[in-house]
Protein backbone atom coordinates (compact mmCIF):
# COMPACT_ATOMS: atom_id res chain seq x y z
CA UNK A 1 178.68 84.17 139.36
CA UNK A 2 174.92 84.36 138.45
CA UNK A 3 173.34 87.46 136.88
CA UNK A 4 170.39 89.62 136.74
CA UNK A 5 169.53 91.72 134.42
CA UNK A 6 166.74 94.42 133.65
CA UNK A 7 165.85 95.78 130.48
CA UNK A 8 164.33 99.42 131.59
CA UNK A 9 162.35 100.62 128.38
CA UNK A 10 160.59 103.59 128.16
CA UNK A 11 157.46 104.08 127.13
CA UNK A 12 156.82 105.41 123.63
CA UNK A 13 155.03 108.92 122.19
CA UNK A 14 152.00 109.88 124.11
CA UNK A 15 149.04 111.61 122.01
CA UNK A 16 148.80 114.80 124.10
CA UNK A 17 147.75 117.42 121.31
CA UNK A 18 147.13 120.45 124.74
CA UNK A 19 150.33 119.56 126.01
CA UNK A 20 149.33 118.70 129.07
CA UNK A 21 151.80 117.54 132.04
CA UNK A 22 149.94 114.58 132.14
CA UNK A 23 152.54 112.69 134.88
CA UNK A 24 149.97 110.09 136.43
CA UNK A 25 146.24 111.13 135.07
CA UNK A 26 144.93 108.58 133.73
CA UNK A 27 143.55 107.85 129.43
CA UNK A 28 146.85 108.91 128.27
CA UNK A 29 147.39 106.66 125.28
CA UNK A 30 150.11 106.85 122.73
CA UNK A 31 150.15 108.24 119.92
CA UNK A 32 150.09 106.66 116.01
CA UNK A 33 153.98 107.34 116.22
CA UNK A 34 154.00 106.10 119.77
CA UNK A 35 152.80 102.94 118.92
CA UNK A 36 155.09 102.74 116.11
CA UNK A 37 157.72 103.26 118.88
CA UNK A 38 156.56 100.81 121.00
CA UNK A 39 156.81 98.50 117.78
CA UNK A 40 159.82 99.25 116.72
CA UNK A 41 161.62 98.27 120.50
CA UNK A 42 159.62 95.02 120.42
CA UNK A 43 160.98 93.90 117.46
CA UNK A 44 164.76 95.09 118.66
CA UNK A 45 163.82 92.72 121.67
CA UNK A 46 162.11 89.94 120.08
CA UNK A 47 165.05 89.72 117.22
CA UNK A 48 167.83 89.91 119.91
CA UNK A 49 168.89 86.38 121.40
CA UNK A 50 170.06 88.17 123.88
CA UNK A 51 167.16 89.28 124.82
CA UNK A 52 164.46 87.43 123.91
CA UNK A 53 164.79 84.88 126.63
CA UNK A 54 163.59 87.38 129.46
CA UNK A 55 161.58 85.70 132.12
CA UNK A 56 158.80 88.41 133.07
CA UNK A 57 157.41 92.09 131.35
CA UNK A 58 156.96 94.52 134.16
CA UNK A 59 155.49 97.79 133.93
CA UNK A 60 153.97 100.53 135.55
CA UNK A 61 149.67 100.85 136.13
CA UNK A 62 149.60 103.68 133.55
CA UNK A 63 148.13 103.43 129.76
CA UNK A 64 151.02 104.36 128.14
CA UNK A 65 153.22 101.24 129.80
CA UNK A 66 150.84 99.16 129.30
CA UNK A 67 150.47 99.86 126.15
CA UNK A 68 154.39 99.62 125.66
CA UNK A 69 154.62 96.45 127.07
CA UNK A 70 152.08 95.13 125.39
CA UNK A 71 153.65 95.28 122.11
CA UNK A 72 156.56 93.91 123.62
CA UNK A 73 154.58 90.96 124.99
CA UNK A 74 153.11 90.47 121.52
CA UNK A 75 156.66 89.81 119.80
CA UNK A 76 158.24 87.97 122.53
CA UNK A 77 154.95 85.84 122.64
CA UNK A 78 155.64 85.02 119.28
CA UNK A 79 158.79 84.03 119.68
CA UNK A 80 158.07 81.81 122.44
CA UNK A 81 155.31 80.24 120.28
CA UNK A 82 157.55 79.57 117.97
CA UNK A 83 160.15 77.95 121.01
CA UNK A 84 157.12 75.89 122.00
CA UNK A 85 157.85 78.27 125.43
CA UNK A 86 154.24 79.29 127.37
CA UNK A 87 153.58 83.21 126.90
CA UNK A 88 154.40 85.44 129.29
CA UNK A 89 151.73 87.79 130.81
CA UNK A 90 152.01 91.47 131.89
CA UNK A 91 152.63 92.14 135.68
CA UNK A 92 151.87 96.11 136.98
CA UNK A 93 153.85 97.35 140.00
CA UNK A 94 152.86 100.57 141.60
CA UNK A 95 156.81 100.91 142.14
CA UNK A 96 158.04 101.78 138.44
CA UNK A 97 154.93 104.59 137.97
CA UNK A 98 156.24 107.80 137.01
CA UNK A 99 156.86 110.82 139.70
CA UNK A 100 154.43 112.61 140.93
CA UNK A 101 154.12 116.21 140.08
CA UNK A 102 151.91 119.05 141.90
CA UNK A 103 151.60 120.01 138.24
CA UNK A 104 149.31 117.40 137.06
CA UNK A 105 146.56 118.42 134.68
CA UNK A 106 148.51 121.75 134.35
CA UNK A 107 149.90 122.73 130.03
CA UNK A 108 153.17 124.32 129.47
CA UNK A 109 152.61 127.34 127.50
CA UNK A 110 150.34 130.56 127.85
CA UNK A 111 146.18 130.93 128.50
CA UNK A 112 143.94 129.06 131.28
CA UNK A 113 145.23 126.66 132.78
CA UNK A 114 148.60 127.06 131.99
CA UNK A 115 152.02 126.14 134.06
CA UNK A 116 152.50 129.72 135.18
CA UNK A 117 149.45 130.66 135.90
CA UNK A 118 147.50 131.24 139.65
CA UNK A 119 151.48 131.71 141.63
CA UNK A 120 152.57 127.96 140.62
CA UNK A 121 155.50 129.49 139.22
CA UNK A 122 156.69 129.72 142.90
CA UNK A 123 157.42 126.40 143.04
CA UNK A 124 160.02 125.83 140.96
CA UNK A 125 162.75 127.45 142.83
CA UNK A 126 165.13 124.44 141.82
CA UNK A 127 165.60 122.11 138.58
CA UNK A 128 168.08 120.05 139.97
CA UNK A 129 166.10 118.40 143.34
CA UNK A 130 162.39 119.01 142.43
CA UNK A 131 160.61 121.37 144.59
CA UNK A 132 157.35 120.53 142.73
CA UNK A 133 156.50 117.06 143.70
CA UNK A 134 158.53 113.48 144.50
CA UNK A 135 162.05 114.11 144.71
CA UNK A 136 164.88 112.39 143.08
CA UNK A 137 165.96 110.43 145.46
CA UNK A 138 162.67 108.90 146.46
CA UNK A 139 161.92 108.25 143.04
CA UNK A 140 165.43 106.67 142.67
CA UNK A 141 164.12 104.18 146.02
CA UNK A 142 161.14 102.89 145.14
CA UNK A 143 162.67 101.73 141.63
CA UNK A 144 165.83 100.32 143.38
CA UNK A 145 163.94 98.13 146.15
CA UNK A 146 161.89 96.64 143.05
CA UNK A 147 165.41 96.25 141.25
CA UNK A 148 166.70 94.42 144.47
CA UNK A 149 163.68 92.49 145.14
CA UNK A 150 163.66 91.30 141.36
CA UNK A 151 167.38 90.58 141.30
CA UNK A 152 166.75 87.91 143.67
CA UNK A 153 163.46 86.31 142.32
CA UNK A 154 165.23 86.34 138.85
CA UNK A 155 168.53 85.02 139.28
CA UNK A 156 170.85 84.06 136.32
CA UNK A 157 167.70 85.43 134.59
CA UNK A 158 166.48 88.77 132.62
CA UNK A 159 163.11 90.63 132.87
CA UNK A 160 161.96 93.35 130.87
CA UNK A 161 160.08 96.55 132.93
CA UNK A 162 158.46 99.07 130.77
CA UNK A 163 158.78 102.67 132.68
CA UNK A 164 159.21 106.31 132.59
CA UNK A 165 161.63 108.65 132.06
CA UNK A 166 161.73 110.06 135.60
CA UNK A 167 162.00 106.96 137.06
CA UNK A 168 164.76 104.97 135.06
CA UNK A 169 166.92 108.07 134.93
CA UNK A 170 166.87 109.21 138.50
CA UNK A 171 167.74 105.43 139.69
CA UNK A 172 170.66 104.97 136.87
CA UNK A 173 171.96 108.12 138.14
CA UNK A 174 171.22 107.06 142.02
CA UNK A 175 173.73 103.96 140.45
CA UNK A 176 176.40 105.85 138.49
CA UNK A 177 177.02 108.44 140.93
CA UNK A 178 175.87 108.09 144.39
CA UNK A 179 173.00 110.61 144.07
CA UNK A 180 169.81 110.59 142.38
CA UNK A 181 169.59 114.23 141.80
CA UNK A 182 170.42 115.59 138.15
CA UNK A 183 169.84 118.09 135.75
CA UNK A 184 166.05 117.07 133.92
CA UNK A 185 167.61 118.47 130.47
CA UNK A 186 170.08 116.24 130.10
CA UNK A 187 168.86 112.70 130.77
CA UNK A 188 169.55 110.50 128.25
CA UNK A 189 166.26 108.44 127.74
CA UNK A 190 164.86 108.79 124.59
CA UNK A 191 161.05 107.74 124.37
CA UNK A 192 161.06 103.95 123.68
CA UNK A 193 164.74 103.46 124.71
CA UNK A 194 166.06 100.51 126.29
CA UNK A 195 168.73 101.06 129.73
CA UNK A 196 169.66 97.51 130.22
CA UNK A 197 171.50 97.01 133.89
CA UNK A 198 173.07 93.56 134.59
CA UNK A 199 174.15 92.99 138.06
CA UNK A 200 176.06 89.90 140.55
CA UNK A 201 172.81 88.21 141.55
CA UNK A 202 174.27 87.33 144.97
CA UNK A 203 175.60 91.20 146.21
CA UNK A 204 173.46 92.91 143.96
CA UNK A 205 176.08 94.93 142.83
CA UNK A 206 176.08 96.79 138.98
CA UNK A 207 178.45 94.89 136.68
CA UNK A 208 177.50 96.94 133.72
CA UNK A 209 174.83 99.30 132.48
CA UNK A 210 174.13 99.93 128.54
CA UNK A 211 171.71 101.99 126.35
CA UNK A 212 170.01 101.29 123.06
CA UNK A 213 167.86 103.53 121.10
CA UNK A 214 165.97 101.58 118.38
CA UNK A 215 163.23 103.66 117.79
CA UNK A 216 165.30 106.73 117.26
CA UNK A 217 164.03 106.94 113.27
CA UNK A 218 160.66 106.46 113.72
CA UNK A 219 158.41 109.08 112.38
C-alpha cells in the first residue's frame, strides 16, 4: 500500500513589536527568534532520514512562509548536495495562506486603532465558528483539496508545506473529528511545529497523524 505524507510546519516568530493582527498584510517578516525557529525545524528535518527525502517544499505567498521554508530548503539542499540529489525549489500555493480576518491591520490592546474600537467588538459573537472572517470549515477545504490533490502527485512520497496556524489546525481537526470548528485557545501548533499526516495514497484515507515541536527551547 503506497503512502503520502505531509509535513505541515508552521511558520516561526513574526517581528510584530504593535501587535498587530497582521493575518494576510503583507512585509511581515520574522523575527531574530523567528528565524532561529525556522532554523532550528530545518535542522530537525534535514537530520531526520525520515524526513529528509521529501520530494517538494510548499508554502503559502506570505513573508513569513517563505521565509520558513526557506531555511528549510537551505538544509535539505545541503543534504541533497551532499546525496549528489538536484535541489529542490520553493513552490507558493494560494491554498495553504492563512484565514482571512475582517480584523486585518487592527492591534489587540487599548488606543487608536485598536481591536475594540469603532463597534468591531460586535463581531465576535462566537469563538468557536468565526463570525469575523473565513470560517473553519472553509479554511479546513481549501487545505484538504491541496492535501488530496498532492496525495496523488506524490505517491509513496513526502512533501514538506510550510503554513499557518489557522490553517493546519482547522484541517487536522476537519480529520480527527468530522468538523473543522474548534476552540482557537487550545490548538496545539506551536510556532515552528511540525504536524506530519501520512495517508493510503490510493483512498486517501489518514493512517496516522503525529506532532513534533523542535523549536520549543528557542529563545
Amino acid at each position: 500500500m503506497p503512502q503520502t505524507t505531509i509535513h505541515f510546519v508552521r511558520h516561526g516568530k513574526v517581528y510584530n513589536p504593535d501587535h498587530l493582527l497582521y493575518e494576510r498584510l503583507p512585509d511581515f517578516h520574522l523575527s531574530d527568534r523567528g528565524r532561529r525557529m525556522a532554523q532550528a525545524t530545518a535542522a530537525y528535518i534535514a537530520g531526520n532520514p525520515a524526513m529528509n527525502t521529501v520530494a517538494a517544499v510548499y508554502s503559502s505567498p506570505l513573508d513569513r512562509t517563505r521565509e520558513t521554508a526557506g531555511a528549510i530548503l537551505d538544509a535539505l539542499n545541503n543534504v541533497r548536495e551532499n546525496r549528489g540529489e538536484a535541489p529542490l525549489e520553493l513552490i507558493t500555493d494560494e491554498r495553504v495562506i492563512e484565514a482571512g480576518n475582517e480584523f486585518r491591520g487592527l492591534r489587540i490592546g487599548h488606543g487608536e486603532g485598536a481591536l475594540w474600537r469603532n463597534g468591531n467588538w460586535k463581531l465576535v459573537t462566537n469563538l468557536w465558528k468565526p463570525s469575523w472572517g473565513e470560517s473553519y470549515q472553509h479554511i479546513a477545504q481549501r487545505v484538504g483539496a491541496f492535501a488530496n490533490e498532492k496525495i496523488k502527485q506524490y505517491t509513496g512520497q513526502q512533501i514538506i508545506v510550510v503554513s499557518h496556524e489557522s490553517p493546519i489546525w482547522s484541517y487536522r481537526h476537519l480529520l480527527e473529528t468530522g468538523h473543522a470548528e474548534h476552540w482557537m485557545f487550545l490548538r496545539k501548533t506551536a510556532l515552528a511545529s511540525v504536524t506530519s499526516i501520512t495517508y493510503d495514497s490510493e483512498t486517501g484515507n489518514v493512517i496516522t497523524i503525529t506532532y513534533a515541536d523542535p523549536a520549543a527551547d528557542v529563545e
